[in-house]
Protein backbone atom coordinates (compact mmCIF):
# COMPACT_ATOMS: atom_id res chain seq x y z
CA UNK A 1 -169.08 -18.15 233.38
CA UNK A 2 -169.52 -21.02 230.93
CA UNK A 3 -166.52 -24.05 231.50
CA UNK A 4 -166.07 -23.78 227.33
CA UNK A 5 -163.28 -21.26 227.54
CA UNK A 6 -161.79 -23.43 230.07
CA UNK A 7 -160.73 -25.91 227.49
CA UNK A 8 -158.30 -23.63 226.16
CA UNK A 9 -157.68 -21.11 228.83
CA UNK A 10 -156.36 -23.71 231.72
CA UNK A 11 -153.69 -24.90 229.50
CA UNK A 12 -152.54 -21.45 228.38
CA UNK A 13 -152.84 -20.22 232.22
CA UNK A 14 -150.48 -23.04 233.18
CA UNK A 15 -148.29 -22.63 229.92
CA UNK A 16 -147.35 -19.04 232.05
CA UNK A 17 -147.20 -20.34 235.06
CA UNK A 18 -145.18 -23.30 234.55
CA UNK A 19 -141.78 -21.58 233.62
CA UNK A 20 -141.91 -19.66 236.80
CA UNK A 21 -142.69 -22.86 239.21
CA UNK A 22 -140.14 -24.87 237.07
CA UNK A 23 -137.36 -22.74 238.24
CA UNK A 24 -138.22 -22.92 241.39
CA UNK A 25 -138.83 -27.07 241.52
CA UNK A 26 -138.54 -28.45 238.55
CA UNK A 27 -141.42 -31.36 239.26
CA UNK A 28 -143.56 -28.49 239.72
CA UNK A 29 -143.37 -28.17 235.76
CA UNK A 30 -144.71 -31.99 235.43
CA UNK A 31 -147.33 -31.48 238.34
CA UNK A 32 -148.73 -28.67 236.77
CA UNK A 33 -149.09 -30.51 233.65
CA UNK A 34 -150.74 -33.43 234.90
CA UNK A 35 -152.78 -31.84 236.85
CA UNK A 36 -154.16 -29.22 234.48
CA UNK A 37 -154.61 -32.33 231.69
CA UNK A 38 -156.59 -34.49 234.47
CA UNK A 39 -158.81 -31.55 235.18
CA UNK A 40 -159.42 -30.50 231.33
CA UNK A 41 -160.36 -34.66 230.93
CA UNK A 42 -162.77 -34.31 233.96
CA UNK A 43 -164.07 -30.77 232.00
CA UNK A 44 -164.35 -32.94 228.49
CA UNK A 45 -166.80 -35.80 230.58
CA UNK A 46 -169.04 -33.13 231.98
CA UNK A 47 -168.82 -31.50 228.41
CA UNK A 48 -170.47 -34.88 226.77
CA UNK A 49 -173.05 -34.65 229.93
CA UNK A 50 -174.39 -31.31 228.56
CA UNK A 51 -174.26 -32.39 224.64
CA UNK A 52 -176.50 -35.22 225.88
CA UNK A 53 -179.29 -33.01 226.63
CA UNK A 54 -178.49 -29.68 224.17
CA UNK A 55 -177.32 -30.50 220.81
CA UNK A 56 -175.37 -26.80 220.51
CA UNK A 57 -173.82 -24.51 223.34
CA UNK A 58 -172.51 -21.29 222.02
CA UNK A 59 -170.18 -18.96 224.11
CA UNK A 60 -169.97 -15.50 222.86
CA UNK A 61 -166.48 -13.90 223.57
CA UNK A 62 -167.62 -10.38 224.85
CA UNK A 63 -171.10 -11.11 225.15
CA UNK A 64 -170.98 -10.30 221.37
CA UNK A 65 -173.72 -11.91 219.07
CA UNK A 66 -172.69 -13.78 216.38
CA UNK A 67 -171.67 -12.75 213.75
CA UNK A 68 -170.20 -9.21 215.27
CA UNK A 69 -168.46 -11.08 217.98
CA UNK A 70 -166.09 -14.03 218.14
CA UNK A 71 -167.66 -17.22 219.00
CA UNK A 72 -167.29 -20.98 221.21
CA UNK A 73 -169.12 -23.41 219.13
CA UNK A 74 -169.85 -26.68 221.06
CA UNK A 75 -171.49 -29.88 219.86
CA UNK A 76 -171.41 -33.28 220.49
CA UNK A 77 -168.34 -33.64 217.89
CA UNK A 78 -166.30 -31.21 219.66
CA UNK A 79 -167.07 -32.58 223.07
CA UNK A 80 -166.11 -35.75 221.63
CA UNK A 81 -162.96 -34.46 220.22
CA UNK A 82 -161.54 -32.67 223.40
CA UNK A 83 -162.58 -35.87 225.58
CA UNK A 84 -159.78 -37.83 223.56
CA UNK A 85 -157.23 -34.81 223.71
CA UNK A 86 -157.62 -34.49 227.46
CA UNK A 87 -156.69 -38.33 227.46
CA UNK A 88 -153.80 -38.69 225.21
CA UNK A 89 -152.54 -35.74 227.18
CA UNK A 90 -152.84 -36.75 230.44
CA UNK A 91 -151.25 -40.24 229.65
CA UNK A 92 -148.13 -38.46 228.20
CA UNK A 93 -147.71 -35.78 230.30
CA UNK A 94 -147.89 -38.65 233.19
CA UNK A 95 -145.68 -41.10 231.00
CA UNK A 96 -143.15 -37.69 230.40
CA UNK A 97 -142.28 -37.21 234.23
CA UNK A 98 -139.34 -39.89 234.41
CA UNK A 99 -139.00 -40.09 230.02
CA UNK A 100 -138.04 -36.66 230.46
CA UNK A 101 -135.97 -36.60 233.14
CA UNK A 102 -132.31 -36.97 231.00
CA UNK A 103 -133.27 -33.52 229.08
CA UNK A 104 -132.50 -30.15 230.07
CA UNK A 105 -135.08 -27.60 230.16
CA UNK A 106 -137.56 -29.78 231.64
CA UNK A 107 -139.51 -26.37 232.16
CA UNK A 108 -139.92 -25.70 228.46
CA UNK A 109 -141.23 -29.04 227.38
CA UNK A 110 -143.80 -28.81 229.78
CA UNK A 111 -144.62 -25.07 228.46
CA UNK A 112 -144.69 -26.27 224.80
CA UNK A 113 -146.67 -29.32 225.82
CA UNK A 114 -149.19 -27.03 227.48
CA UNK A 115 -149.41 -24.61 224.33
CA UNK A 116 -150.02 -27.51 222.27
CA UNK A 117 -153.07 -28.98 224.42
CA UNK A 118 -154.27 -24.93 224.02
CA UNK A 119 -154.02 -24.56 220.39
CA UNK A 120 -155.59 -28.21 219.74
CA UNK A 121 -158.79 -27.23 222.43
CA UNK A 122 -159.26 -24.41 220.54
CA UNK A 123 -159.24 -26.05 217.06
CA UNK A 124 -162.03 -28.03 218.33
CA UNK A 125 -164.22 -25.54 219.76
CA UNK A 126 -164.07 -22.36 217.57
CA UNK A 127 -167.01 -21.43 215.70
CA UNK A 128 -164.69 -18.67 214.34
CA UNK A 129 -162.10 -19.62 210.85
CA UNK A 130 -159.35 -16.87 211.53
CA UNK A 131 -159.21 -18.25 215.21
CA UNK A 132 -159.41 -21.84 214.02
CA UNK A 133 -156.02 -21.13 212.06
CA UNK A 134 -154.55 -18.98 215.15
CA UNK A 135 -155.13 -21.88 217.64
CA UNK A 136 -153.83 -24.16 214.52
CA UNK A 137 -150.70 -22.37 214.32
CA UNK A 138 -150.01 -22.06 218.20
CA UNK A 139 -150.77 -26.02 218.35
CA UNK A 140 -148.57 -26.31 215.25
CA UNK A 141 -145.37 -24.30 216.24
CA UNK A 142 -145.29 -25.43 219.67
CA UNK A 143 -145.11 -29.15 217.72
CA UNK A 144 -142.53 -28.26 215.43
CA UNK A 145 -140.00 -27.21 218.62
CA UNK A 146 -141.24 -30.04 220.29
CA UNK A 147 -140.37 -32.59 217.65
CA UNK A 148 -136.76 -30.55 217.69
CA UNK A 149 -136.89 -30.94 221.68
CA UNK A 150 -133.81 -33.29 221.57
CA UNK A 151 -131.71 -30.79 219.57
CA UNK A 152 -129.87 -33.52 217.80
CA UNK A 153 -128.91 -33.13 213.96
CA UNK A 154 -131.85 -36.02 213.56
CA UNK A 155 -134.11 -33.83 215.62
CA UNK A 156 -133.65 -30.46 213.71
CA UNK A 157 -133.91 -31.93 210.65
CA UNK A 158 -137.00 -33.44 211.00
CA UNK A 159 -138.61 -30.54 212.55
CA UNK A 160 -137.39 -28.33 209.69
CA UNK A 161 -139.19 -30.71 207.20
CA UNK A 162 -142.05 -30.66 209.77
CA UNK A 163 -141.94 -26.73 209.34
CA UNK A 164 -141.75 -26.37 205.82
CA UNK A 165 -144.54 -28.87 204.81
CA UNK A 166 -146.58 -27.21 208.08
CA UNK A 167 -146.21 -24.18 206.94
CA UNK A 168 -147.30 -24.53 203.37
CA UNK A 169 -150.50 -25.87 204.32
CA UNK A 170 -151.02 -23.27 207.42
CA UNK A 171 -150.29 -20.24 204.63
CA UNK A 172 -152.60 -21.67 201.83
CA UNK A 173 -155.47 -22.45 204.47
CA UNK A 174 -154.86 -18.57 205.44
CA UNK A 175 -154.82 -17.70 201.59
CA UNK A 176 -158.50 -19.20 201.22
CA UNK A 177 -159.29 -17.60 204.50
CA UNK A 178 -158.73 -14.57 202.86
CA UNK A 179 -160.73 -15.41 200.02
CA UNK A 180 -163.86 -15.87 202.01
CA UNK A 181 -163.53 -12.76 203.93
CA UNK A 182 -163.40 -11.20 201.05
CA UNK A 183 -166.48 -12.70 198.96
CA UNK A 184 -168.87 -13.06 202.21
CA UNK A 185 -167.45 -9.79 204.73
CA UNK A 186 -167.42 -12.55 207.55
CA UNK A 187 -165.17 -15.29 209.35
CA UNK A 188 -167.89 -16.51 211.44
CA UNK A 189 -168.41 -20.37 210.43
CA UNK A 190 -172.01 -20.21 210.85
CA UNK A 191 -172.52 -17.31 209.00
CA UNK A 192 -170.08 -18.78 206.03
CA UNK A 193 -171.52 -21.48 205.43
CA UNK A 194 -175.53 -19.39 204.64
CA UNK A 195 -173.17 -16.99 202.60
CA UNK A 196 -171.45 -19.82 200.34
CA UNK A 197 -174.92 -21.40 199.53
CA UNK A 198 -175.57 -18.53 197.56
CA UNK A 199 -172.54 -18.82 195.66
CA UNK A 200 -172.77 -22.91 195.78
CA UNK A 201 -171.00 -24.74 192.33
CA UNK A 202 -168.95 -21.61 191.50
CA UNK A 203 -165.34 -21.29 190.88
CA UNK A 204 -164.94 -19.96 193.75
CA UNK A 205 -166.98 -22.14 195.96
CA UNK A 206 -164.50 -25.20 194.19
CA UNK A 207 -161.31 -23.39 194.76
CA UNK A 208 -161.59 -22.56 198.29
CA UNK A 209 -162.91 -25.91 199.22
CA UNK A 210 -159.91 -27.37 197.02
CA UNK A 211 -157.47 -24.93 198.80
CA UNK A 212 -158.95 -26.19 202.46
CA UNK A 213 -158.84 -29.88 201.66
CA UNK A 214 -154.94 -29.30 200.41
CA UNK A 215 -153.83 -27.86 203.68
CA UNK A 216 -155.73 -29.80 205.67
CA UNK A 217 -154.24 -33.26 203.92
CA UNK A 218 -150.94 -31.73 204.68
CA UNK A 219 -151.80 -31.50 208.24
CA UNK A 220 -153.22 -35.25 208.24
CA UNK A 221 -150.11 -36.41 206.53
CA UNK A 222 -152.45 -38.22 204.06
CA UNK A 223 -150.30 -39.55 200.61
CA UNK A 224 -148.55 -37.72 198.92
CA UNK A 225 -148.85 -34.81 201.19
CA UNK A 226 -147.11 -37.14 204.32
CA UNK A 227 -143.21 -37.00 203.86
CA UNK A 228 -142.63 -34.81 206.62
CA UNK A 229 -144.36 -37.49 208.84
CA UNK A 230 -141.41 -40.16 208.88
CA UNK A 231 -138.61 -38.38 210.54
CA UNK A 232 -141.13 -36.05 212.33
CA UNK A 233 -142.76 -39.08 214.62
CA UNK A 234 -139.15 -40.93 215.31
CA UNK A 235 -137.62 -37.67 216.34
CA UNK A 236 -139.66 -36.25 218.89
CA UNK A 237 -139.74 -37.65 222.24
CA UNK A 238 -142.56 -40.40 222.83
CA UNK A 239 -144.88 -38.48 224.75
CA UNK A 240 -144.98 -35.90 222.05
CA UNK A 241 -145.09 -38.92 219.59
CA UNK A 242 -147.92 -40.19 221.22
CA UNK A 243 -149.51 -37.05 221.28
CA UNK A 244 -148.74 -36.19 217.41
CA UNK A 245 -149.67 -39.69 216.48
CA UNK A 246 -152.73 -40.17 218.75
CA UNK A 247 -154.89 -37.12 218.03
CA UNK A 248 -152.44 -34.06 216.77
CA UNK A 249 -153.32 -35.43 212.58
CA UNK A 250 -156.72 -35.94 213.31
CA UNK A 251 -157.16 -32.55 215.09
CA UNK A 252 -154.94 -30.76 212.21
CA UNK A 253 -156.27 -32.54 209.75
CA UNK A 254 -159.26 -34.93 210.15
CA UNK A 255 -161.22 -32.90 212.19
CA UNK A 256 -160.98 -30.01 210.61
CA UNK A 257 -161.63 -31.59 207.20
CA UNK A 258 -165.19 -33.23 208.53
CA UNK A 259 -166.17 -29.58 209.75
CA UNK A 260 -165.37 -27.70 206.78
CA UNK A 261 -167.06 -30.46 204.56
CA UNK A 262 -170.09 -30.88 206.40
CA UNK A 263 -170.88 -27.88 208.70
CA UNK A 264 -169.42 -25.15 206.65
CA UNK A 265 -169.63 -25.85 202.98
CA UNK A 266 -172.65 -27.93 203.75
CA UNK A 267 -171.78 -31.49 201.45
CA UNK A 268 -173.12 -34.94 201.22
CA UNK A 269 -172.44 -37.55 199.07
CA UNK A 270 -175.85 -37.12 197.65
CA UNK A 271 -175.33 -33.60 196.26
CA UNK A 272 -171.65 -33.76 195.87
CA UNK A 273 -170.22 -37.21 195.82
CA UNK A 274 -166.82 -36.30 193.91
CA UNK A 275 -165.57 -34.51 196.51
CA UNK A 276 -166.23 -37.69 198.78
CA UNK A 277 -164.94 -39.78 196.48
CA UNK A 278 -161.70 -37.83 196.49
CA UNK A 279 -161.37 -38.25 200.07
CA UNK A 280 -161.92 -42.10 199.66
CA UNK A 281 -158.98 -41.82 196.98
CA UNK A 282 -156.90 -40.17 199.43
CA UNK A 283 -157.99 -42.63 202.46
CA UNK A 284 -157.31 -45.33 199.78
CA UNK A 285 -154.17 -44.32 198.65
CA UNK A 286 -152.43 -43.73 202.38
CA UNK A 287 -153.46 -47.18 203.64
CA UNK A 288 -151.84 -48.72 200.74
CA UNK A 289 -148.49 -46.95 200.54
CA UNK A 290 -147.76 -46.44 203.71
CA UNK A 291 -148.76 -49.85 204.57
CA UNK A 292 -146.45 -51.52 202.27
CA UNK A 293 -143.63 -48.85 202.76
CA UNK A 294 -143.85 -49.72 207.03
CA UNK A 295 -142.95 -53.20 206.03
CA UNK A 296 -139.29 -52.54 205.16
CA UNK A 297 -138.67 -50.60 208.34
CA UNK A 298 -136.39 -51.23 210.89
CA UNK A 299 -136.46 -48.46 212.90
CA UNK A 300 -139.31 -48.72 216.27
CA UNK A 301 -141.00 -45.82 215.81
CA UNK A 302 -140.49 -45.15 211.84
CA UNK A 303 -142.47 -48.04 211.55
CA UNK A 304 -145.42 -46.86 213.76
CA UNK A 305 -144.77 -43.75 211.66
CA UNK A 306 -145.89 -45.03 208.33
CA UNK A 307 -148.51 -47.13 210.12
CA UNK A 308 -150.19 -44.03 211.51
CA UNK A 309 -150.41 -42.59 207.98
CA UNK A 310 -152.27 -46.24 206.83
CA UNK A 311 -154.61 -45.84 209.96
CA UNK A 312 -155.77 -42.67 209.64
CA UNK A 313 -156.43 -43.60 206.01
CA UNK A 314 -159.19 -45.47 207.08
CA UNK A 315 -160.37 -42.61 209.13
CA UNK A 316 -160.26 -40.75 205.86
CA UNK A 317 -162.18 -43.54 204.05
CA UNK A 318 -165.09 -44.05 206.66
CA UNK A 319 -165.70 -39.73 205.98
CA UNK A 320 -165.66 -40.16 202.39
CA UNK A 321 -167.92 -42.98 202.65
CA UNK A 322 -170.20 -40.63 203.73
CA UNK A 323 -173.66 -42.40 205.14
CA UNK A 324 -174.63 -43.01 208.63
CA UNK A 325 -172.33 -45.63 209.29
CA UNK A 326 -169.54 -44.58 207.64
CA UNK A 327 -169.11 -41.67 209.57
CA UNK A 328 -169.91 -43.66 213.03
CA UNK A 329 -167.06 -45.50 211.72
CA UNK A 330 -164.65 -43.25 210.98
CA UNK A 331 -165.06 -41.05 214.45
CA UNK A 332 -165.70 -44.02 216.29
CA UNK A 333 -161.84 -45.15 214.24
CA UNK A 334 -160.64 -41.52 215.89
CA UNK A 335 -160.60 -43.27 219.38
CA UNK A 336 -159.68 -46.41 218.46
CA UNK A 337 -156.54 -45.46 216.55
CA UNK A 338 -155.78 -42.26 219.18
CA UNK A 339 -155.96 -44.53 222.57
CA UNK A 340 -154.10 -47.40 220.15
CA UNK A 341 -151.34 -45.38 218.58
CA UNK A 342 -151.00 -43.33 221.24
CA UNK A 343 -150.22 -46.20 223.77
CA UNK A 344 -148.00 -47.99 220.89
CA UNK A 345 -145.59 -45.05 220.94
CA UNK A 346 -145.46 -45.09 224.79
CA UNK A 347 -144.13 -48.33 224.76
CA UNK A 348 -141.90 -47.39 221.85
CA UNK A 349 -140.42 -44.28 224.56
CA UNK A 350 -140.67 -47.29 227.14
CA UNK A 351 -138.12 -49.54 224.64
CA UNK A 352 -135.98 -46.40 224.15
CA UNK A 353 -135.71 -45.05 227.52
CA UNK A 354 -134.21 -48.69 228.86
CA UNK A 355 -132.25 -49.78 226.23
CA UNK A 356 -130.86 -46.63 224.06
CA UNK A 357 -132.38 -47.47 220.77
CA UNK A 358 -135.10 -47.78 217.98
CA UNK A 359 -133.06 -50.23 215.74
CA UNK A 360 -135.60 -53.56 216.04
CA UNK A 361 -132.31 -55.96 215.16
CA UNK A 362 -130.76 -54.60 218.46
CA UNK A 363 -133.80 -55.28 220.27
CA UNK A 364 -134.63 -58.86 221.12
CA UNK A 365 -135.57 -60.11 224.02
CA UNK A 366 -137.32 -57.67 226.03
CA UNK A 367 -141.01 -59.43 226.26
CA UNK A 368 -139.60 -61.28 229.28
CA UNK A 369 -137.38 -58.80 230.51
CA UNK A 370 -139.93 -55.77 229.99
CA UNK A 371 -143.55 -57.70 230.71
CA UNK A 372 -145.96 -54.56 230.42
CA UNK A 373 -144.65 -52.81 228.13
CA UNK A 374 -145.13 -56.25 225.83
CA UNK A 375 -148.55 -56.67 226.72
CA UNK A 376 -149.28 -53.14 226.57
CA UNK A 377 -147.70 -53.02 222.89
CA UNK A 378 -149.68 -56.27 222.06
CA UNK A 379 -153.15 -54.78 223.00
CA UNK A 380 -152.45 -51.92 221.41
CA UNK A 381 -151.31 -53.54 218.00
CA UNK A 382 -154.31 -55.90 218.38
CA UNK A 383 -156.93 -52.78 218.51
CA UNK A 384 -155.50 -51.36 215.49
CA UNK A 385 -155.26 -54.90 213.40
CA UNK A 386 -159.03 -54.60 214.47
CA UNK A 387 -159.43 -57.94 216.51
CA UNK A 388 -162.55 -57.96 218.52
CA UNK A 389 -163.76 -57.11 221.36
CA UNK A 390 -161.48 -54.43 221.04
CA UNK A 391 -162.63 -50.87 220.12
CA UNK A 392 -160.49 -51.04 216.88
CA UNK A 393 -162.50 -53.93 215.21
CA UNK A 394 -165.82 -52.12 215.69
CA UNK A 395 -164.30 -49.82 214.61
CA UNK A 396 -163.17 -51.33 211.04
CA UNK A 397 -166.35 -53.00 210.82
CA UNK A 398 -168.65 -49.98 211.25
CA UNK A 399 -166.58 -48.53 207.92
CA UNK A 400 -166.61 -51.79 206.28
CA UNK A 401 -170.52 -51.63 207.01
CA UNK A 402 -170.72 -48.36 205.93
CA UNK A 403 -169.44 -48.88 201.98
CA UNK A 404 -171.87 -51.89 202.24
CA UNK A 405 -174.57 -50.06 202.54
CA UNK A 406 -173.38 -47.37 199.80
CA UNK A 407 -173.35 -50.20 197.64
CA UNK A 408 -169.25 -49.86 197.41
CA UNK A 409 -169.01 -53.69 197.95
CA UNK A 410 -165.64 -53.09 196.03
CA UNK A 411 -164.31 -51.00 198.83
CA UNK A 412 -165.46 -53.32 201.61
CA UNK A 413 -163.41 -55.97 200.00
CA UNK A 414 -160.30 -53.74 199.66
CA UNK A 415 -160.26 -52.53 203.15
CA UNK A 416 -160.39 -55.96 204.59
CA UNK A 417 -157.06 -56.65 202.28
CA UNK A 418 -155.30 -53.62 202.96
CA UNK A 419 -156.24 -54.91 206.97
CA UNK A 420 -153.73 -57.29 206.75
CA UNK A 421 -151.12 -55.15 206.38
CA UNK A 422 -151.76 -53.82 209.60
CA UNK A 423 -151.13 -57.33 210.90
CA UNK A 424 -148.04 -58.05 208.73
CA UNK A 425 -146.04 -55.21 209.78
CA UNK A 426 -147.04 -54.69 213.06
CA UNK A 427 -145.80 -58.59 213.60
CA UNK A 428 -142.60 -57.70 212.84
CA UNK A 429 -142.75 -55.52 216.00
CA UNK A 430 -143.69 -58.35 218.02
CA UNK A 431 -141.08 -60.66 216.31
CA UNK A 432 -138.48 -58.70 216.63
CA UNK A 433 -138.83 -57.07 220.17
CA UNK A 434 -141.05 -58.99 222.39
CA UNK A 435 -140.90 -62.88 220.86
CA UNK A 436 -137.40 -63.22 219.87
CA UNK A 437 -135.07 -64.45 222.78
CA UNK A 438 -132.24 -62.31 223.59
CA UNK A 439 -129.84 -61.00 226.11
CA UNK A 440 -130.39 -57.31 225.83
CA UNK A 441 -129.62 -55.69 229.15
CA UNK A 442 -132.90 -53.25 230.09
CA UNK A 443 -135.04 -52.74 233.30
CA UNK A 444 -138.62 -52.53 233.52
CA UNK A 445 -139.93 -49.43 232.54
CA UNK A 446 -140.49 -46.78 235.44
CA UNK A 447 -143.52 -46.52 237.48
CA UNK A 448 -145.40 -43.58 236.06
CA UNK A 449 -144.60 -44.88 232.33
CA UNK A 450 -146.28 -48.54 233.14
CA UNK A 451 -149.46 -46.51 234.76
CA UNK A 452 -149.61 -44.37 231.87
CA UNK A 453 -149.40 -47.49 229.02
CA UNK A 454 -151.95 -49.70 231.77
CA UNK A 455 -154.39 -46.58 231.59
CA UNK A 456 -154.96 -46.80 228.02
CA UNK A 457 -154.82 -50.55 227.62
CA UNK A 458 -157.75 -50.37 229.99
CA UNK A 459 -159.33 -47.98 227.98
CA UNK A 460 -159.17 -50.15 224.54
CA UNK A 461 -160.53 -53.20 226.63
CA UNK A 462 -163.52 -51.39 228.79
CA UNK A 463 -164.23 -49.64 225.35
CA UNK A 464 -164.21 -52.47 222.43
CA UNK A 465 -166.46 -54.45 225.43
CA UNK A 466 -168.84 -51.70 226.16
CA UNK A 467 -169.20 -50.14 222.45
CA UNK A 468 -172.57 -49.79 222.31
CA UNK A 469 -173.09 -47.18 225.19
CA UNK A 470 -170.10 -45.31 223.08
CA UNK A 471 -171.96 -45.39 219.81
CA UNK A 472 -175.48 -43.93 221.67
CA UNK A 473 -174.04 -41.74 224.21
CA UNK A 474 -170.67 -40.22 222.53
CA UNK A 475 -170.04 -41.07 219.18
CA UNK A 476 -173.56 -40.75 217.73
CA UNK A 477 -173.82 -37.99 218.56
CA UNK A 478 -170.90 -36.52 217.34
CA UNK A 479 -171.63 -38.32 213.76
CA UNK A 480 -175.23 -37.16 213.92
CA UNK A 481 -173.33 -33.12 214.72
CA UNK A 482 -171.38 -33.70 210.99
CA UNK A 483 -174.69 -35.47 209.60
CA UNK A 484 -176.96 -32.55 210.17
CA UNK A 485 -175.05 -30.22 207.85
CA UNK A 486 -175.83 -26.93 207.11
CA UNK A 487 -178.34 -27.09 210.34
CA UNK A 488 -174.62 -25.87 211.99
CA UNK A 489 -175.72 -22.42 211.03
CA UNK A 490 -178.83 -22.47 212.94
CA UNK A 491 -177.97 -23.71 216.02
CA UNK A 492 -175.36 -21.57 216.60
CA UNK A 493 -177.66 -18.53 215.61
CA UNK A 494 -179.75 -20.03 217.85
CA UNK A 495 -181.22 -19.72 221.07
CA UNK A 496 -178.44 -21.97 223.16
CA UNK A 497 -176.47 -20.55 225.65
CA UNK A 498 -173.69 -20.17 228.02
CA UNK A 499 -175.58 -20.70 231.38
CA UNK A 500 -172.97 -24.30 231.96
């Protein structure tokens, strides 16, 4: 039995289970949780063991060949992918277990939460494009009742908003779905992407790619497709902030964008470089607006909101950069801005859960009263501000290196502009909250949330410090998986197996 279904089957196994143990203890729902997200990170570390020493490992669902039978696609960009979903997840399901504890329904969060790590697993690993929009539907309604969790008139409207602008990109990625089953007879990935060579610079070669990279910018919440973004993130309880803000856009999105592009449809900026050059519009465009647009906000998490839609921007930008280092950049950006944003909206649920509110004029005063959280919100602001050693500024340097090199000295200049921003607005955070004195009444955040916040500020440190190994070992590889192209095709018609 190969440990690839795993990835997506332990979550949905647990999603079952946990509504009957809930009723009976209602920890049980949290333990569960944990547990399953600690033993799907420990899955995603042997998973980068194996890509070290096989650069594909197909699983065929029935023992079917491909293309008859449905298949598990796993390379080194996958591995990498579910290794940072297994971690955002385990830090807010164990950040969750006292946030939570004022809800009702404890039971269904944790099922939700559970269907969500599922739908995102499967995203990543699918070699199949029907099943990559099933899994992106089940990751995307269990999100939209999540961000509704709280019930609240705020809550409900944002996850209607949510729906709508989710659901317009999930239908129109089905609508070119159905397209290519029609003109090529298969959904296989691999077996796409030989199919639309043949019919490479047609209409509709152009309008399915064009009807992909629409939904997909939906999902990513790049400008102008982002407005359901800024009441979605604020709404929904932190850990499912953290979650949505950490690695649900790049999953929905980013990822999914890089596959298609590269692996499927089989691009580089050589051959192609208006397509790239759209992406660096988009990336361009999302760092600027929403940077200047989190400036004038007052609300905690609103702000980290519109910052998320700057950062992964940059993501965007490193992709449509296109070369070597561009692309190091931009997955090696993935972590960075997943383990940073991801811990920034803990600590936002750490403000919230002592003190009652998001409104940064009500909030002064904490840094002495609420120590970790501080620091934790400071290393995490300083990762994505890109100040070395920490992972974020190799990060922004490998993409600033990358347009460099593609002669876009133009575009090296502007992102170390636009950088600032990051540093303006996220300093009115630190103002605000953690500088300003104050007499606010809170207590120090709970045990379980400070673990959760110190487990990923270790992770920025140990990783800006030790980014080489990263580069060889993890991301590399999972640059060099997009870089090879159509060579996708191959290796999954290939000879690897399941025998892990």
């Amino acid at each position: 039995m190969s440990f690839i279904p795993m990835f997506f089957a332990l979550p949905l196994i647990s999603a079952f289970l946990i509504p009957i143990l809930g009723k009976i203890y209602k920890p049980l729902a949290w333990l569960v949780s944990t547990v399953v997200s600690l033993v799907l990170f420990i899955l995603a570390l042997y998973g980068i063991a194996v890509t070290q020493q096989l650069p594909m490992i197909v699983y065929k669902m029935g023992n079917w060949p491909p293309p008859l039978g449905i298949v598990m696609a796993f390379d080194s960009f996958s591995a990498f992918m579910v290794l940072i979903i297994s971690i955002i997840v385990f830090t807010g399901s164990l950040f969750s277990f006292r946030y939570m504890s004022n809800y009702t329904g404890q039971w269904k969060f944790y099922t939700l939460f559970m269907l969500m790590t599922a739908g995102m697993m499967g995203i990543c690993i699918t070699g199949d494009l029907f099943n990559m929009f099933v899994f992106l539907e089940i990751a995307a309604i269990s999100s939209y009742a999540l961000v509704a969790f709280g019930v609240g008139a705020e809550e409900l409207e944002a996850s209607f908003k949510y729906i709508v602008m989710g659901e317009i990109g999930g239908l129109t990625f089905l609508l070119a779905i159905a397209f290519i089953y029609a003109k090529t007879s298969t959904l296989n990935l691999a077996d796409i992407s030989t199919s639309l060579q043949v019919i490479r610079h047609t209409t509709f070669f152009w309008m399915t790619l064009g009807m992909m990279l629409f939904a997909f910018s939906i999902k990513a919440a790049l400008v102008p497709f982002h407005s359901w973004l800024p009441d979605a993130y604020p709404a929904a309880p932190a850990p499912i902030s953290s979650l949505l803000a950490g690695i649900c856009t790049k999953v929905f999105g980013i990822y999914t964008t890089a596959r298609i592009v590269f692996n499927v449809f089989g691009l580089t900026r050589a051959n192609e470089p208006m397509v790239f050059n759209i992406l660096i519009g988009l990336g361009l465009l999302s760092i600027a607006f929403a940077g200047l647009t989190a400036l004038n906000q007052n609300d905690y998490k609103r702000l980290l909101a519109y910052s998320s839609i700057s950062q992964v921007g940059f993501i965007m930008l490193g992709f449509g950069i296109g070369n070597y280092y561009g692309v190091v950049g931009a997955i090696l950006y993935i972590l960075a801005h997943g383990l940073a944003k991801g811990l920034l909206f803990l600590t936002s649920g750490s403000v919230v859960h002592a003190t009652g509110t998001r409104d940064l004029q009500k909030l002064a005063g904490l840094g002495e009263r609420m120590p970790t959280t501080a620091w934790s919100f400071r290393i995490g602001a300083l990762s994505v501000i890109g100040l070395p050693p920490l992972v974020g500024f190799f990060a922004k340097l490998l993409i600033i290196m990358g347009a460099i090199k593609a002669g876009f000295i133009w575009l090296a200049i502007i992102a170390i502009v636009l950088s600032v921003l990051s540093l303006a607005y996220l300093l009115r955070i630190e103002n605000s909250v953690f500088m300003k004195k104050g007499k606010i009444d809170a207590k120090k955040a709970p045990f379980t949330m400070r673990i959760a916040m110190v487990f990923l500020v270790v992770l920025i440190v140990l990783l800006g410090i030790g980014f080489q190994p990263i580069i060889d070992f993890i991301v590399g590889p999972a640059a060099h998986a997009l870089l090879r192209g159509l060579e996708y095709s191959h290796l999954v018609f290939g000879s690897f197996t399941t025998n892990f």
